[in-house]
PDB file of N, CA and C in Angstrom:
ATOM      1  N   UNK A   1       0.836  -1.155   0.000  1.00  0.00           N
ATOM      2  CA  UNK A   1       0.000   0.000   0.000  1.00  0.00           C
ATOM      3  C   UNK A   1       0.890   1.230   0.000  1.00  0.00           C
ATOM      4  N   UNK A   2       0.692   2.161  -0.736  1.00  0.00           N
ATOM      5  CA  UNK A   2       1.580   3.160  -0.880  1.00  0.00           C
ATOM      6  C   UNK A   2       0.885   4.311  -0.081  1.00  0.00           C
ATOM      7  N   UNK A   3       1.769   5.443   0.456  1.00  0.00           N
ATOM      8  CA  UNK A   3       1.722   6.215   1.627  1.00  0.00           C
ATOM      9  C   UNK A   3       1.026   7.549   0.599  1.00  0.00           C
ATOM     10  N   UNK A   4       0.218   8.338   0.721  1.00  0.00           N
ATOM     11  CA  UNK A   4       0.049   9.576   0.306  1.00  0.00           C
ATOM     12  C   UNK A   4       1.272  10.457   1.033  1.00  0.00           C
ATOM     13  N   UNK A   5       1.570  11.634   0.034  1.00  0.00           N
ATOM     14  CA  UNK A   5       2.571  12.882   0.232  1.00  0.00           C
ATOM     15  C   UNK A   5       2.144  13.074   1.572  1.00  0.00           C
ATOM     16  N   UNK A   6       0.985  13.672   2.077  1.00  0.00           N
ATOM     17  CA  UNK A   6       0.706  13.787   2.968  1.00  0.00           C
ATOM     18  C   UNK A   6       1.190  13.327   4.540  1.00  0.00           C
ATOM     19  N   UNK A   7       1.101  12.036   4.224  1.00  0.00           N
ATOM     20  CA  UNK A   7       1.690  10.697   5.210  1.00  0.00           C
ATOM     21  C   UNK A   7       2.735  11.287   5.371  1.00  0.00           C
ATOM     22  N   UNK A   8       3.409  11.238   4.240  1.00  0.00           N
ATOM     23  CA  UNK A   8       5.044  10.822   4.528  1.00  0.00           C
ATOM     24  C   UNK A   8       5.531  12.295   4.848  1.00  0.00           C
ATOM     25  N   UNK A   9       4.604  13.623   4.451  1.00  0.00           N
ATOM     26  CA  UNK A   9       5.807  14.350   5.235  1.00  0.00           C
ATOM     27  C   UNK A   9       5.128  14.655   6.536  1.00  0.00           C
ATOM     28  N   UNK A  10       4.353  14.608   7.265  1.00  0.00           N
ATOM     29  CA  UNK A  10       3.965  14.173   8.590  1.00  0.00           C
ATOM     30  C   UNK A  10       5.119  13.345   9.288  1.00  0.00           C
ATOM     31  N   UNK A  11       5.538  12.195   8.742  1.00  0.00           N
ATOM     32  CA  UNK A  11       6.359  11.483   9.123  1.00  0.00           C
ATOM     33  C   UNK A  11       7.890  12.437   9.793  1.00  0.00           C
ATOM     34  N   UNK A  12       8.007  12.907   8.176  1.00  0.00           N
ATOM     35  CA  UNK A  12       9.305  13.278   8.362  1.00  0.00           C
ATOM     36  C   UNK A  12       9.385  14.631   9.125  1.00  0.00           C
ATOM     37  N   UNK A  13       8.577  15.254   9.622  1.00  0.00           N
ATOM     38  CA  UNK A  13       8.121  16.521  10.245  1.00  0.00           C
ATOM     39  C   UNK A  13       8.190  16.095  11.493  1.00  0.00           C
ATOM     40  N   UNK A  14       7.735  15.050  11.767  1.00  0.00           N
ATOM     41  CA  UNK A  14       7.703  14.612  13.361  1.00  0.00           C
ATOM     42  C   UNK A  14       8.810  14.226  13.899  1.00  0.00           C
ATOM     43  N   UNK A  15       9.888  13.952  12.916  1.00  0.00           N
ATOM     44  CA  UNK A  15      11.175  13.844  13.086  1.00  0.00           C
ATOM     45  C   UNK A  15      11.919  14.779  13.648  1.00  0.00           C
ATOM     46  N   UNK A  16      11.904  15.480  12.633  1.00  0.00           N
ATOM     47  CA  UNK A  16      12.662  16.822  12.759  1.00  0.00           C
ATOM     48  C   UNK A  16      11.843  17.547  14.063  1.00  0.00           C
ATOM     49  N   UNK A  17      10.530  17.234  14.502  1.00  0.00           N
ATOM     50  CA  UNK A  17      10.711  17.942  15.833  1.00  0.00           C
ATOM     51  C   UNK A  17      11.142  17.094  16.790  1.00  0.00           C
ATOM     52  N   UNK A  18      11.876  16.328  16.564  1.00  0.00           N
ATOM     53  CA  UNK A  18      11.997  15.439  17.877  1.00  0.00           C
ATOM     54  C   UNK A  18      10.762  14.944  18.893  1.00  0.00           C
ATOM     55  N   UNK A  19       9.801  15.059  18.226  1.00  0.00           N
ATOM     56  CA  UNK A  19       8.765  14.520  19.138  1.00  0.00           C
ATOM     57  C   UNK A  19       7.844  12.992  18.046  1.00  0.00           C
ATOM     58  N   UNK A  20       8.523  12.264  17.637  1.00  0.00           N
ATOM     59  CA  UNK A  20       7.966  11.352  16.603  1.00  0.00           C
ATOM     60  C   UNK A  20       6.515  10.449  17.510  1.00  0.00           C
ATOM     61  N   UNK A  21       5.673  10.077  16.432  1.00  0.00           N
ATOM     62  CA  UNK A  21       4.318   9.491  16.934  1.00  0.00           C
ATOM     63  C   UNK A  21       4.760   8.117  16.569  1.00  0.00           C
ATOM     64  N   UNK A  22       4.391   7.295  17.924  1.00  0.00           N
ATOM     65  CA  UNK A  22       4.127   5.368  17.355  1.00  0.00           C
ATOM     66  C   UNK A  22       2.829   5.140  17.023  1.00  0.00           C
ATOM     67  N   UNK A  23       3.152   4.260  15.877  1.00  0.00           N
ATOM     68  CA  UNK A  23       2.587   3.392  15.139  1.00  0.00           C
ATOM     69  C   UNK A  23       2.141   2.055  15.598  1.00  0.00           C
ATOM     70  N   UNK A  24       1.305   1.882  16.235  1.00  0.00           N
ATOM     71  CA  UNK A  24       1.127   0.418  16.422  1.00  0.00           C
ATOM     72  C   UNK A  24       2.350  -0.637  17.025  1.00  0.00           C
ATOM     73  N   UNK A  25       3.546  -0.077  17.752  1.00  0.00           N
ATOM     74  CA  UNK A  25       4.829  -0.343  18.227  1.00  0.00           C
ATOM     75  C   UNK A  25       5.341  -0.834  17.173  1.00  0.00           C
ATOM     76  N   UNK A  26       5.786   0.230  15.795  1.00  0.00           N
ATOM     77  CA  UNK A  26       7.132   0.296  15.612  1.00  0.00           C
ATOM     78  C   UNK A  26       7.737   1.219  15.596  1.00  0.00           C
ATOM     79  N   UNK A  27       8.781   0.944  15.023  1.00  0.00           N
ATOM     80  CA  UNK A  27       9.669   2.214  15.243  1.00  0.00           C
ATOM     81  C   UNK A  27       9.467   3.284  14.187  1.00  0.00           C
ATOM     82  N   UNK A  28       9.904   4.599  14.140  1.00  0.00           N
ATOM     83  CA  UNK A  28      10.184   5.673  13.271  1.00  0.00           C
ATOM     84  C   UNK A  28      11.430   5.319  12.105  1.00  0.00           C
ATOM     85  N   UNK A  29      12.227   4.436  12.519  1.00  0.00           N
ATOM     86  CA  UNK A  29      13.217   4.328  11.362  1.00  0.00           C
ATOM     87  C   UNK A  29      12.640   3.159  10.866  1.00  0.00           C
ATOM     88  N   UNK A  30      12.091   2.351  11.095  1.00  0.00           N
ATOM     89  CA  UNK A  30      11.488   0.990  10.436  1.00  0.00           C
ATOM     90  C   UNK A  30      10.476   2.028   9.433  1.00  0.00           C
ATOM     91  N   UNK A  31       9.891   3.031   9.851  1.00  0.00           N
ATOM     92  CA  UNK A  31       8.856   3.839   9.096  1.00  0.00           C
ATOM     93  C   UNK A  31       9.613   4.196   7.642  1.00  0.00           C
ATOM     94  N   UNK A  32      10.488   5.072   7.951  1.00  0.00           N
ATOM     95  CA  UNK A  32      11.146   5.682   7.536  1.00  0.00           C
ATOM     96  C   UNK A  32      11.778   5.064   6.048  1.00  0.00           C
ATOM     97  N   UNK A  33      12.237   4.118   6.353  1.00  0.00           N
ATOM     98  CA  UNK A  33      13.373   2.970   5.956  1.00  0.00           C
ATOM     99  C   UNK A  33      11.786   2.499   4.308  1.00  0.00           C
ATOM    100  N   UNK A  34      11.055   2.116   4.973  1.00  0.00           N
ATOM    101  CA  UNK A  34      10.324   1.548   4.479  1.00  0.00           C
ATOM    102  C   UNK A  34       9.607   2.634   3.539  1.00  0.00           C
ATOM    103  N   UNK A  35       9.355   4.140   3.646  1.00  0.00           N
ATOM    104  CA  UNK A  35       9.029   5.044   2.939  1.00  0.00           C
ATOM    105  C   UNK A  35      10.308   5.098   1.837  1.00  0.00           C
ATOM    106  N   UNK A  36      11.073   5.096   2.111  1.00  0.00           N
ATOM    107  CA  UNK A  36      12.471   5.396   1.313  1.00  0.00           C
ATOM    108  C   UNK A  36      12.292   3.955   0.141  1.00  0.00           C
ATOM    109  N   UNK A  37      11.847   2.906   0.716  1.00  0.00           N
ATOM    110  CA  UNK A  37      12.279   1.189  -0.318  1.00  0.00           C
ATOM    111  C   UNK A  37      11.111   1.719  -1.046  1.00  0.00           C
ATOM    112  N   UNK A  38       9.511   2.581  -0.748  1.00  0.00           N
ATOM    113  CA  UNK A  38       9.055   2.276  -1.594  1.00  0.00           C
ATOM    114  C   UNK A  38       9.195   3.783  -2.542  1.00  0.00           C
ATOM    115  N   UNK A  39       9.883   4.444  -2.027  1.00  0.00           N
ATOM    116  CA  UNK A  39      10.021   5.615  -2.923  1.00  0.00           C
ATOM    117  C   UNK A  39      11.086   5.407  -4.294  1.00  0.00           C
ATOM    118  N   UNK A  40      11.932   4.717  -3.898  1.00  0.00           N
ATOM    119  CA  UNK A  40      12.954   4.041  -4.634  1.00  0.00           C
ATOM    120  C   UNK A  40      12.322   2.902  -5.600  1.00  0.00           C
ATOM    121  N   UNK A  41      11.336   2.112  -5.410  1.00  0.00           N
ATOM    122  CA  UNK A  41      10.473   1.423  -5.932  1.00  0.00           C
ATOM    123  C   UNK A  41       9.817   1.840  -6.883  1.00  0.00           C
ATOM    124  N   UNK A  42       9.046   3.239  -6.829  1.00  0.00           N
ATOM    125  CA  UNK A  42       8.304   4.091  -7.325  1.00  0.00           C
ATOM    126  C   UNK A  42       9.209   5.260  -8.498  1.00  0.00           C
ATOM    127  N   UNK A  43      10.423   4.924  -8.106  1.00  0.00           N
ATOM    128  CA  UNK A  43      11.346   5.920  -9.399  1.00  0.00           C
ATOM    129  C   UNK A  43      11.734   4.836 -10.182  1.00  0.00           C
ATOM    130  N   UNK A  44      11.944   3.937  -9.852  1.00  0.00           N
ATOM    131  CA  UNK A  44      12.916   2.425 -10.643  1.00  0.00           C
ATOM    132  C   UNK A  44      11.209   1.993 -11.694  1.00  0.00           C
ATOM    133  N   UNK A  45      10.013   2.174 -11.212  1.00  0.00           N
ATOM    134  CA  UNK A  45       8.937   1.631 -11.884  1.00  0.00           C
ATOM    135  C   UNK A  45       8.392   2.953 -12.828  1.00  0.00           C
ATOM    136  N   UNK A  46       8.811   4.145 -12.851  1.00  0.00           N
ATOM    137  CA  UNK A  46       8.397   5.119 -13.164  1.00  0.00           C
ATOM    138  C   UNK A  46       9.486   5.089 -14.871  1.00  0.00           C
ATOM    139  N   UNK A  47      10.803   4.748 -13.847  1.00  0.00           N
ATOM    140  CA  UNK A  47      11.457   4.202 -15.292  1.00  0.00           C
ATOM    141  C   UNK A  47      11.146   3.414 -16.205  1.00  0.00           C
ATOM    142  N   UNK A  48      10.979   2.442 -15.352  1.00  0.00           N
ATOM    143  CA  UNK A  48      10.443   1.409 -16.027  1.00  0.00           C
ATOM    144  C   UNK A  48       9.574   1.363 -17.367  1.00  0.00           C
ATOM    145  N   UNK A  49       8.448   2.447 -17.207  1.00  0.00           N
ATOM    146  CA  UNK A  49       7.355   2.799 -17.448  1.00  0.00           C
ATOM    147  C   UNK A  49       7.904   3.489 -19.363  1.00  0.00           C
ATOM    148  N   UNK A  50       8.737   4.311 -18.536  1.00  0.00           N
ATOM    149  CA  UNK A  50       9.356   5.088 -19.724  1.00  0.00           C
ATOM    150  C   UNK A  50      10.395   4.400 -21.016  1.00  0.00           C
ATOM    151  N   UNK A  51      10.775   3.650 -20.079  1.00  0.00           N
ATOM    152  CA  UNK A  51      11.242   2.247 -21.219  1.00  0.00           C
ATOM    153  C   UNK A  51      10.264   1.842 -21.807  1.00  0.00           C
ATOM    154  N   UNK A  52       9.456   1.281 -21.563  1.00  0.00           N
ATOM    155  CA  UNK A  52       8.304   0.560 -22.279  1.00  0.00           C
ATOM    156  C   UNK A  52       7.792   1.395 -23.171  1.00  0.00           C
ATOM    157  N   UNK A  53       7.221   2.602 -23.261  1.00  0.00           N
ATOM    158  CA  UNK A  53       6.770   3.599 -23.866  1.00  0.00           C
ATOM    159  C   UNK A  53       7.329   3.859 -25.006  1.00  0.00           C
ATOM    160  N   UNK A  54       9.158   3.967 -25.026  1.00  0.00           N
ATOM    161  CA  UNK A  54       9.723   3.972 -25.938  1.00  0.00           C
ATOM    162  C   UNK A  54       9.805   2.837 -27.042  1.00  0.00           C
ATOM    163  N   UNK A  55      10.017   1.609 -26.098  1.00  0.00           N
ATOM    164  CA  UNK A  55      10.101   0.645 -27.052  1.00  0.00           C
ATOM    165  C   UNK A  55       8.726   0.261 -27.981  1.00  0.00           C
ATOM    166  N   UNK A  56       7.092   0.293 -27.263  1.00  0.00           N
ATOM    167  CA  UNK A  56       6.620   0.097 -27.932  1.00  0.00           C
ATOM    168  C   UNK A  56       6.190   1.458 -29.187  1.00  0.00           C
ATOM    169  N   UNK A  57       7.108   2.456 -28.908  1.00  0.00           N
ATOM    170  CA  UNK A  57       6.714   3.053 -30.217  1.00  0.00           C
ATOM    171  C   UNK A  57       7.701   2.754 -31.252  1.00  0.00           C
ATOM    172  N   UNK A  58       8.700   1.804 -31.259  1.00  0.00           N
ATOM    173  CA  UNK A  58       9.689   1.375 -31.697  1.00  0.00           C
ATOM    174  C   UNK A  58       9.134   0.512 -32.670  1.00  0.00           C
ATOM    175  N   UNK A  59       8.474  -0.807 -31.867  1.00  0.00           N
ATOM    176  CA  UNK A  59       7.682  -1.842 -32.269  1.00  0.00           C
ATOM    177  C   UNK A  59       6.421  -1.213 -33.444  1.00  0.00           C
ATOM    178  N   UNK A  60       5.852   0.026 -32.708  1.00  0.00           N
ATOM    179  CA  UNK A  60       4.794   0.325 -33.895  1.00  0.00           C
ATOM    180  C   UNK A  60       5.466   0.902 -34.920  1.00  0.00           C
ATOM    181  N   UNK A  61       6.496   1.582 -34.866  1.00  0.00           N
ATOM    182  CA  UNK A  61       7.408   2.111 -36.211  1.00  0.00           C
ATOM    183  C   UNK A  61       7.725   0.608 -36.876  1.00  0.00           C
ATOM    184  N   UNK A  62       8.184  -0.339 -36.647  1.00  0.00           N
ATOM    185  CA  UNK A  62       8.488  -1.584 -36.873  1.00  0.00           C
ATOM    186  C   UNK A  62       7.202  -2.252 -37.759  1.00  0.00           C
ATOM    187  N   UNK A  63       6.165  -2.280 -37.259  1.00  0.00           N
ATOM    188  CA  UNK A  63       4.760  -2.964 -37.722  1.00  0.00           C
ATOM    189  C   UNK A  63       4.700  -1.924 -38.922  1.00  0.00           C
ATOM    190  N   UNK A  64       4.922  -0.902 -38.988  1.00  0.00           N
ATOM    191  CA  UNK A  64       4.307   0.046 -40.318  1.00  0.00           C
ATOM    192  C   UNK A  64       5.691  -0.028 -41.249  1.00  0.00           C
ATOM    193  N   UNK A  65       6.219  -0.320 -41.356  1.00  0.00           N
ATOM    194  CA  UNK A  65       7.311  -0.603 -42.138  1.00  0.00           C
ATOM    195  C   UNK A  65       7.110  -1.808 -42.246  1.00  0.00           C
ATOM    196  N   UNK A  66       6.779  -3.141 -41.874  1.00  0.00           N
ATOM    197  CA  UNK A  66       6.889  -4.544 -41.851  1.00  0.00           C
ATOM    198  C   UNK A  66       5.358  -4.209 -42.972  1.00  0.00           C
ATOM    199  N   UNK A  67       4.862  -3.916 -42.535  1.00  0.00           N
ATOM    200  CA  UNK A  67       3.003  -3.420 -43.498  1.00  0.00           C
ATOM    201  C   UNK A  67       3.220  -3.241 -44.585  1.00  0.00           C
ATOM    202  N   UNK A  68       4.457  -2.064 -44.887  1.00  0.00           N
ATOM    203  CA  UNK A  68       4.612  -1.313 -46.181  1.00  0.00           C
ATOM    204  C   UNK A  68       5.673  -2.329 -46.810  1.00  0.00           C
ATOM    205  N   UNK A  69       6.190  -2.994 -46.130  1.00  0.00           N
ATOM    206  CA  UNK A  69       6.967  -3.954 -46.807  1.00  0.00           C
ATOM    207  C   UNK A  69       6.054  -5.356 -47.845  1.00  0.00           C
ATOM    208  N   UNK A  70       4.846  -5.976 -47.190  1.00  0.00           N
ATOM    209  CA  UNK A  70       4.137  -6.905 -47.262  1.00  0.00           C
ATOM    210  C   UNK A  70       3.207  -6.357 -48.340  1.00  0.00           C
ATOM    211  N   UNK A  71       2.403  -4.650 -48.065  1.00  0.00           N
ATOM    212  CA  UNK A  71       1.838  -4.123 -48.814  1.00  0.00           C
ATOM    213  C   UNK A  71       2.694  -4.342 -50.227  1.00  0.00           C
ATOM    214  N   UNK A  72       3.672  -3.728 -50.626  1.00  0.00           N
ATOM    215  CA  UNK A  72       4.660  -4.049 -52.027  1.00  0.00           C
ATOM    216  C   UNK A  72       4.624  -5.367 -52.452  1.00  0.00           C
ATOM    217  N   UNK A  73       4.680  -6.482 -51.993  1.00  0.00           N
ATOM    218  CA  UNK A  73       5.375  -7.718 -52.251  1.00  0.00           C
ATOM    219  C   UNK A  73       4.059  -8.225 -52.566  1.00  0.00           C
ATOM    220  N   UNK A  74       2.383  -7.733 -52.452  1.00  0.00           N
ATOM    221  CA  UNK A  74       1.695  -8.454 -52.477  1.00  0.00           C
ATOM    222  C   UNK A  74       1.663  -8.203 -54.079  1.00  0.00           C
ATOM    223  N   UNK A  75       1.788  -7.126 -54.498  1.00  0.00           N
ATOM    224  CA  UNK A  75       1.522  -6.447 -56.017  1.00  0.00           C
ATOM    225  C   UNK A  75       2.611  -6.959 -56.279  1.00  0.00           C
ATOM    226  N   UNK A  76       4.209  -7.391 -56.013  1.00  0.00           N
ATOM    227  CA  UNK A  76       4.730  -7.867 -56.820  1.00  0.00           C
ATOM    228  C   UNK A  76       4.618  -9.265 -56.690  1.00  0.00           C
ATOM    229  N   UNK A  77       4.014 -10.272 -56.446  1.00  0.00           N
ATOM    230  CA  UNK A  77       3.743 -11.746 -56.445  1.00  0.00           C
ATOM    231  C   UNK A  77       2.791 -11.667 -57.407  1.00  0.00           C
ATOM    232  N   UNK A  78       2.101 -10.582 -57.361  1.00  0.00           N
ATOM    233  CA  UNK A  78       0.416 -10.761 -58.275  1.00  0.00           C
ATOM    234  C   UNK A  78       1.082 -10.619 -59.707  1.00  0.00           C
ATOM    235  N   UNK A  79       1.976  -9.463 -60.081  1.00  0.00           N
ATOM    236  CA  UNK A  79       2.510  -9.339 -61.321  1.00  0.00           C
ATOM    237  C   UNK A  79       3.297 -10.527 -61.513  1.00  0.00           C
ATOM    238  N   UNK A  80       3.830 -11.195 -60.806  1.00  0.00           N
ATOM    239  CA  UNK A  80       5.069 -12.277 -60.958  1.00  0.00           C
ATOM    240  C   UNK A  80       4.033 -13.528 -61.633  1.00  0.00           C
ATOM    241  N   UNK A  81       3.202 -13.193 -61.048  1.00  0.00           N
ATOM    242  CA  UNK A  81       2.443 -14.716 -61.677  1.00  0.00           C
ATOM    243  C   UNK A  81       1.724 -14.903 -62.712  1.00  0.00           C
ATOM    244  N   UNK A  82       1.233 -12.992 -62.989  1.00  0.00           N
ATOM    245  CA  UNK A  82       0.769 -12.851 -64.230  1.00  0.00           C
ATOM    246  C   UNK A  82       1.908 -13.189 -65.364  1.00  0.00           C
ATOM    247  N   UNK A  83       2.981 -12.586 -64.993  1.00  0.00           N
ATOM    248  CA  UNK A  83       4.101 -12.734 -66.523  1.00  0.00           C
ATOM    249  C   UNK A  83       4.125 -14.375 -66.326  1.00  0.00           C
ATOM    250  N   UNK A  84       4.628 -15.364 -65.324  1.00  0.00           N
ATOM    251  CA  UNK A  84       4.373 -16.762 -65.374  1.00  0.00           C
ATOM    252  C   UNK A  84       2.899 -16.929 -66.081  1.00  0.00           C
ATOM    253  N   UNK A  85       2.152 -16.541 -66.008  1.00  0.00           N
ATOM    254  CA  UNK A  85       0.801 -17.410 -66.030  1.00  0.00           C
ATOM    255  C   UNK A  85       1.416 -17.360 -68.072  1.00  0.00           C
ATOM    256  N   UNK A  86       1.465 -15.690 -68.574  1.00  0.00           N
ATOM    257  CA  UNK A  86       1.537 -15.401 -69.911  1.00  0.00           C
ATOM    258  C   UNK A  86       2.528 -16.138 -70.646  1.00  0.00           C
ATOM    259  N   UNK A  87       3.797 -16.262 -69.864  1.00  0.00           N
ATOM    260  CA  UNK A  87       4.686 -16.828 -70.710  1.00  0.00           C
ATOM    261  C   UNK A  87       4.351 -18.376 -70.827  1.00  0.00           C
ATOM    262  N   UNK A  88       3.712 -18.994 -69.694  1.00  0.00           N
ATOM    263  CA  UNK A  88       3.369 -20.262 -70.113  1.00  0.00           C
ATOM    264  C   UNK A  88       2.441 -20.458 -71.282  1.00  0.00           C
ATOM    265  N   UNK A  89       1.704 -19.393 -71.415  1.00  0.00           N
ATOM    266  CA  UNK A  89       0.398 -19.303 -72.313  1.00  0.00           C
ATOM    267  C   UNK A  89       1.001 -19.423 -73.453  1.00  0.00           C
ATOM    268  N   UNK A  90       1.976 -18.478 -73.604  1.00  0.00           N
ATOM    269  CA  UNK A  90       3.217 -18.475 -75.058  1.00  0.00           C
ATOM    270  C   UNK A  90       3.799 -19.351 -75.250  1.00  0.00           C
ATOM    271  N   UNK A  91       4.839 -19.858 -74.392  1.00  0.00           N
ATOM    272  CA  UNK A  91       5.512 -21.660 -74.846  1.00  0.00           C
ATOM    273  C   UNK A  91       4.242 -22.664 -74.869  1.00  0.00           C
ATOM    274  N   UNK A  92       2.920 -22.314 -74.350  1.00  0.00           N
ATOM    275  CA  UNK A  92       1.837 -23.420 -74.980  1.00  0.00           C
ATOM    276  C   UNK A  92       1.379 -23.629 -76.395  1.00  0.00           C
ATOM    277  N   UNK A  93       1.510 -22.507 -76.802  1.00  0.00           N
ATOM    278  CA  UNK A  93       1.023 -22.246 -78.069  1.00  0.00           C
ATOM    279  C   UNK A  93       2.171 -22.318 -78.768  1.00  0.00           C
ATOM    280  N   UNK A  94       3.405 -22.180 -78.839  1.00  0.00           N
ATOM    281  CA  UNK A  94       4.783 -22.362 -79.453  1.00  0.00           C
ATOM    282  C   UNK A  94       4.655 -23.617 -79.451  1.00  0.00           C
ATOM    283  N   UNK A  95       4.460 -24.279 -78.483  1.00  0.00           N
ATOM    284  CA  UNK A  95       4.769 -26.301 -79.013  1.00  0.00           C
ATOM    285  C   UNK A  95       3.449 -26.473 -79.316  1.00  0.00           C
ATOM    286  N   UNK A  96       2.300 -25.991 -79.379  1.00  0.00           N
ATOM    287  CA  UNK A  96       1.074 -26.341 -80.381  1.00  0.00           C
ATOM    288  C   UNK A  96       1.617 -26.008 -82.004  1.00  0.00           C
ATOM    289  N   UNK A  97       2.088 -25.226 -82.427  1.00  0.00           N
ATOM    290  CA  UNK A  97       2.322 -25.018 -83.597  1.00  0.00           C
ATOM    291  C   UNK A  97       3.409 -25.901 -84.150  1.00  0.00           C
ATOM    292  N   UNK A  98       4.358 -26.261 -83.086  1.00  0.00           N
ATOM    293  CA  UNK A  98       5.575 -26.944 -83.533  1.00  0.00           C
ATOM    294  C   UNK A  98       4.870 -28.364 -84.170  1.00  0.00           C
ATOM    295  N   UNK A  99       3.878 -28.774 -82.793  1.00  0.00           N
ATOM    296  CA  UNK A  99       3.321 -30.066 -82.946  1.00  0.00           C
ATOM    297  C   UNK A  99       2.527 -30.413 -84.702  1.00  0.00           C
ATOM    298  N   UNK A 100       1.791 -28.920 -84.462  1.00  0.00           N
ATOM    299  CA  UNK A 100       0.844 -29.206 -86.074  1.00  0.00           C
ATOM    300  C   UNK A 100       1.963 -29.259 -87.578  1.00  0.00           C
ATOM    301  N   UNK A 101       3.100 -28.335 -87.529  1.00  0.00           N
ATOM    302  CA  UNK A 101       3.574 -28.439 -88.372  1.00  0.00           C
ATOM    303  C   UNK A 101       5.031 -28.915 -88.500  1.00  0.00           C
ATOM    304  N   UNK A 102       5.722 -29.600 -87.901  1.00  0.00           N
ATOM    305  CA  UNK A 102       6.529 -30.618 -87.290  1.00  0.00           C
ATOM    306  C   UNK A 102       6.312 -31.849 -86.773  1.00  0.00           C
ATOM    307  N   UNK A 103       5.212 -32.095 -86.638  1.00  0.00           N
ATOM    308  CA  UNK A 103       4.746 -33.058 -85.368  1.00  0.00           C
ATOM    309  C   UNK A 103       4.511 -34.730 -86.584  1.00  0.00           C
ATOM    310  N   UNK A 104       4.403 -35.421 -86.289  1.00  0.00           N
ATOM    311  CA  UNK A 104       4.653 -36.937 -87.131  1.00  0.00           C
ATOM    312  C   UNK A 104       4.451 -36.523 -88.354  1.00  0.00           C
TER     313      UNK A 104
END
């Protein structure tokens, strides 16, 4: 459970007057100690955060280039198969003619 601003400088206020409040019997530096692990917690995840952010705009620059890559290749497979489909059409008809006027 994380402490509101509030909390924690109460905490540290009660310090500095030398008059600190218990907690349910513990101590002020067990308090303390433990505000600090999760404040440190809270900058290391804040990073964290900012890594991720970057990378996935990395990843979406990545997907739109991988898109525009796939987008191209689909128009050139479609043309690739048209000139295959034609040139077969042409050597079909080249050994039809060979056949009629060459052929036994």
């Amino acid at each position: 459970m994380l402490m509101e601003k509030e909390e924690i400088q109460k905490i540290f206020n009660n310090k500095k007057q030398g008059s600190p409040r218990k907690r349910r019997g513990r101590k002020p530096v067990e308090i303390e100690s433990k505000v600090a692990v999760q404040g440190n917690e809270i900058k290391h995840l804040h990073s964290d955060v900012e890594e991720m952010k970057k990378d996935i705009e990395e990843i979406k620059k990545s997907l739109a280039d991988i898109h525009k890559v796939l987008s191209e290749a689909k128009g050139g497979w479609k043309t690739l198969m048209w000139a295959a489909g034609a040139g077969s059409a042409v050597t079909a008809f080249i050994i039809m003619i060979q056949q009629i006027f060459w052929g036994k």
